[in-house]
Protein backbone atom coordinates (compact mmCIF):
# COMPACT_ATOMS: atom_id res chain seq x y z
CA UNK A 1 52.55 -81.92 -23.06
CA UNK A 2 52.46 -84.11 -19.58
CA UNK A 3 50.01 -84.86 -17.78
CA UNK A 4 51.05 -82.83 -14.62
CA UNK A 5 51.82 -80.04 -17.19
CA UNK A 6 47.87 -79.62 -18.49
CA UNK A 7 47.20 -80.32 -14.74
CA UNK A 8 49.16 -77.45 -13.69
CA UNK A 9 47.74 -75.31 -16.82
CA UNK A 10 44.07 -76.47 -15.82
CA UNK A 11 44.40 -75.17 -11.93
CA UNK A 12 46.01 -72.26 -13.36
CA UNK A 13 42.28 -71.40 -14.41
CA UNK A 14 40.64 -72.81 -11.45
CA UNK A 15 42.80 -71.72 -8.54
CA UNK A 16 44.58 -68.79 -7.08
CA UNK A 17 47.46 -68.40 -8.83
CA UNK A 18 49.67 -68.19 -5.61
CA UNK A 19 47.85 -71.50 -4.41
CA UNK A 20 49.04 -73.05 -7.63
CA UNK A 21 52.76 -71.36 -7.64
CA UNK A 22 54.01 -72.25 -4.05
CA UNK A 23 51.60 -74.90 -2.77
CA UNK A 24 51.31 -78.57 -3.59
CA UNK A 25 47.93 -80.10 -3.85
CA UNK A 26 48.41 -83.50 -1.74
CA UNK A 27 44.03 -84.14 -1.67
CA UNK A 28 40.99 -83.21 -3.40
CA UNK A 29 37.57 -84.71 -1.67
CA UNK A 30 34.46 -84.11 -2.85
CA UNK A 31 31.85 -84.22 0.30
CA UNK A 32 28.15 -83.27 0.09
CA UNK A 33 28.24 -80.96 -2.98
CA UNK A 34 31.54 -79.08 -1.82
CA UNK A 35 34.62 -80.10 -3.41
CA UNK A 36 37.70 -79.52 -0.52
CA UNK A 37 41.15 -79.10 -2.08
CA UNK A 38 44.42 -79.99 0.56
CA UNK A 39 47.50 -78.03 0.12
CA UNK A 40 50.62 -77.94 1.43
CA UNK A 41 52.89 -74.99 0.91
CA UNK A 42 56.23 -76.01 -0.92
CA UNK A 43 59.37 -76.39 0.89
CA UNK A 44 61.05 -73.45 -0.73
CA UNK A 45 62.70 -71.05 1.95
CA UNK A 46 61.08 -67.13 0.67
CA UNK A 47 63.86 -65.03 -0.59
CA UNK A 48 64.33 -62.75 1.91
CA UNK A 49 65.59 -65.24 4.27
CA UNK A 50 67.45 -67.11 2.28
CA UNK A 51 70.98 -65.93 4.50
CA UNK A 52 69.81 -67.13 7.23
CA UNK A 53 70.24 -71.18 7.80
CA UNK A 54 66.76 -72.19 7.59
CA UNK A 55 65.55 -75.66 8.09
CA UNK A 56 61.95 -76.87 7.37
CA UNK A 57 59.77 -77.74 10.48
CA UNK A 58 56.25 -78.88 9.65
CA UNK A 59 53.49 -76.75 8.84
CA UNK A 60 51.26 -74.12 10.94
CA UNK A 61 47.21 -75.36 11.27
CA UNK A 62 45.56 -75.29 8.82
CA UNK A 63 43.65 -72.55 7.12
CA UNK A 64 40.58 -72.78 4.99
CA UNK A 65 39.69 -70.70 2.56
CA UNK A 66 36.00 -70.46 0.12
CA UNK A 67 36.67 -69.87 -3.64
CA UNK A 68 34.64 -69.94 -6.44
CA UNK A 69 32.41 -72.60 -6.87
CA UNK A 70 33.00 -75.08 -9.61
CA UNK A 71 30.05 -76.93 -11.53
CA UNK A 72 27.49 -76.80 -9.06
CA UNK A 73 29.99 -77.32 -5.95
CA UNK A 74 31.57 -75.14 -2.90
CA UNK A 75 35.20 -75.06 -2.99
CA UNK A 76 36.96 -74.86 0.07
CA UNK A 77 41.03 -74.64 -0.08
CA UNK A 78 42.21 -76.37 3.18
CA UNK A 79 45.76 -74.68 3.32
CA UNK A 80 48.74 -75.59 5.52
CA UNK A 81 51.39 -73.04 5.90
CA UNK A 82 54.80 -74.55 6.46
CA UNK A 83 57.48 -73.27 9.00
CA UNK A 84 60.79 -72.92 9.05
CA UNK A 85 63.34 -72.61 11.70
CA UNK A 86 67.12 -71.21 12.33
CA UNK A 87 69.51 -72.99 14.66
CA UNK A 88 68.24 -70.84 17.69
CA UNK A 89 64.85 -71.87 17.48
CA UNK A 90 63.26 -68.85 15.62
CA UNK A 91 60.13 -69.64 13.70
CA UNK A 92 59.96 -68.48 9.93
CA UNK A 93 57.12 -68.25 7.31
CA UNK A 94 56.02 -66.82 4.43
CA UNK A 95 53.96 -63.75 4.35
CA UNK A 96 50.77 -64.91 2.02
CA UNK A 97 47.94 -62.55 0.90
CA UNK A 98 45.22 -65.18 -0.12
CA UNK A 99 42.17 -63.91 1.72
CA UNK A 100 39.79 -61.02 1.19
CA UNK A 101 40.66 -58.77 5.17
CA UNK A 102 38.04 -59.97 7.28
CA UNK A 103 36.76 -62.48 5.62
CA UNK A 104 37.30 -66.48 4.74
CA UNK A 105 36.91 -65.68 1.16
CA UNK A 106 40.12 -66.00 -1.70
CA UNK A 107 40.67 -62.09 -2.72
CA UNK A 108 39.48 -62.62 -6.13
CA UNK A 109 36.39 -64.43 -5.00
CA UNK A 110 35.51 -61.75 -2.50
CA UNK A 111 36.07 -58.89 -5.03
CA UNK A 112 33.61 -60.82 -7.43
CA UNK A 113 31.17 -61.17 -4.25
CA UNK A 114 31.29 -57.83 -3.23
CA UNK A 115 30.71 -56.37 -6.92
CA UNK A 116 27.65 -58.70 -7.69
CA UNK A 117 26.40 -58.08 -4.48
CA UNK A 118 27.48 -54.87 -3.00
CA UNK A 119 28.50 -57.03 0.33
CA UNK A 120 29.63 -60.43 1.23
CA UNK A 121 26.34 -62.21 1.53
CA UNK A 122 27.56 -65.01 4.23
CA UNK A 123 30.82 -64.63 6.67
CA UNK A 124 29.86 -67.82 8.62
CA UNK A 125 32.09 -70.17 9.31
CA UNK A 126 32.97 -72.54 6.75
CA UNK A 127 30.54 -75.85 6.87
């Protein structure tokens, strides 16, 4: 198998799967016990606009996102949306559900929270 093949398989387990389907990683720092992944959604126009003439314009600001901790680290996913445009001008993105409503957190990783717990201990920002 390739190396970006058991990469791929490996964030499979340590990722979102969406995260891992439709976004590229293009940085991973590690920074005072918090390891902060950088991803870029693919250029890949979604499916249901894929009769319109869509070009690719950049990327919205960037997200971030806490997920499960790995080893004895925070993970934060810094995520950057991407946009696309027709020849009018229209913006166009993808419609992503990767955080927990109301919260910072990755779905799975506020469903794990929130069972252990009974609440999501800390909705601070992200530091």
């Amino acid at each position: 198998m390739s190396s970006d093949k058991l990469l791929k398989t490996l964030l499979r387990y340590v990722l979102p799967v969406e995260t891992v389907n439709y976004f590229e990683i293009i940085n991973l720092q590690a920074k005072e016990g918090t390891l902060h992944f950088y991803l870029d959604e693919c250029n890949v126009i979604p499916a249901e606009y894929l009769t319109n003439s869509l070009s690719a314009n950049g990327f919205y600001a960037e997200s971030t996102i806490k997920d499960f901790p790995l080893l004895d680290r925070k993970v934060v996913l810094h995520v950057r949306r991407r946009r696309w445009v027709d020849p009018d001008g229209k913006s166009y993105l993808r419609h992503w559900d990767l955080v927990a409503e109301g919260t910072r957190y990755s779905k799975e990783f506020a469903f794990f929270l929130k069972e252990v717990f009974g609440y999501l201990p800390d909705t601070s920002p992200i530091s």
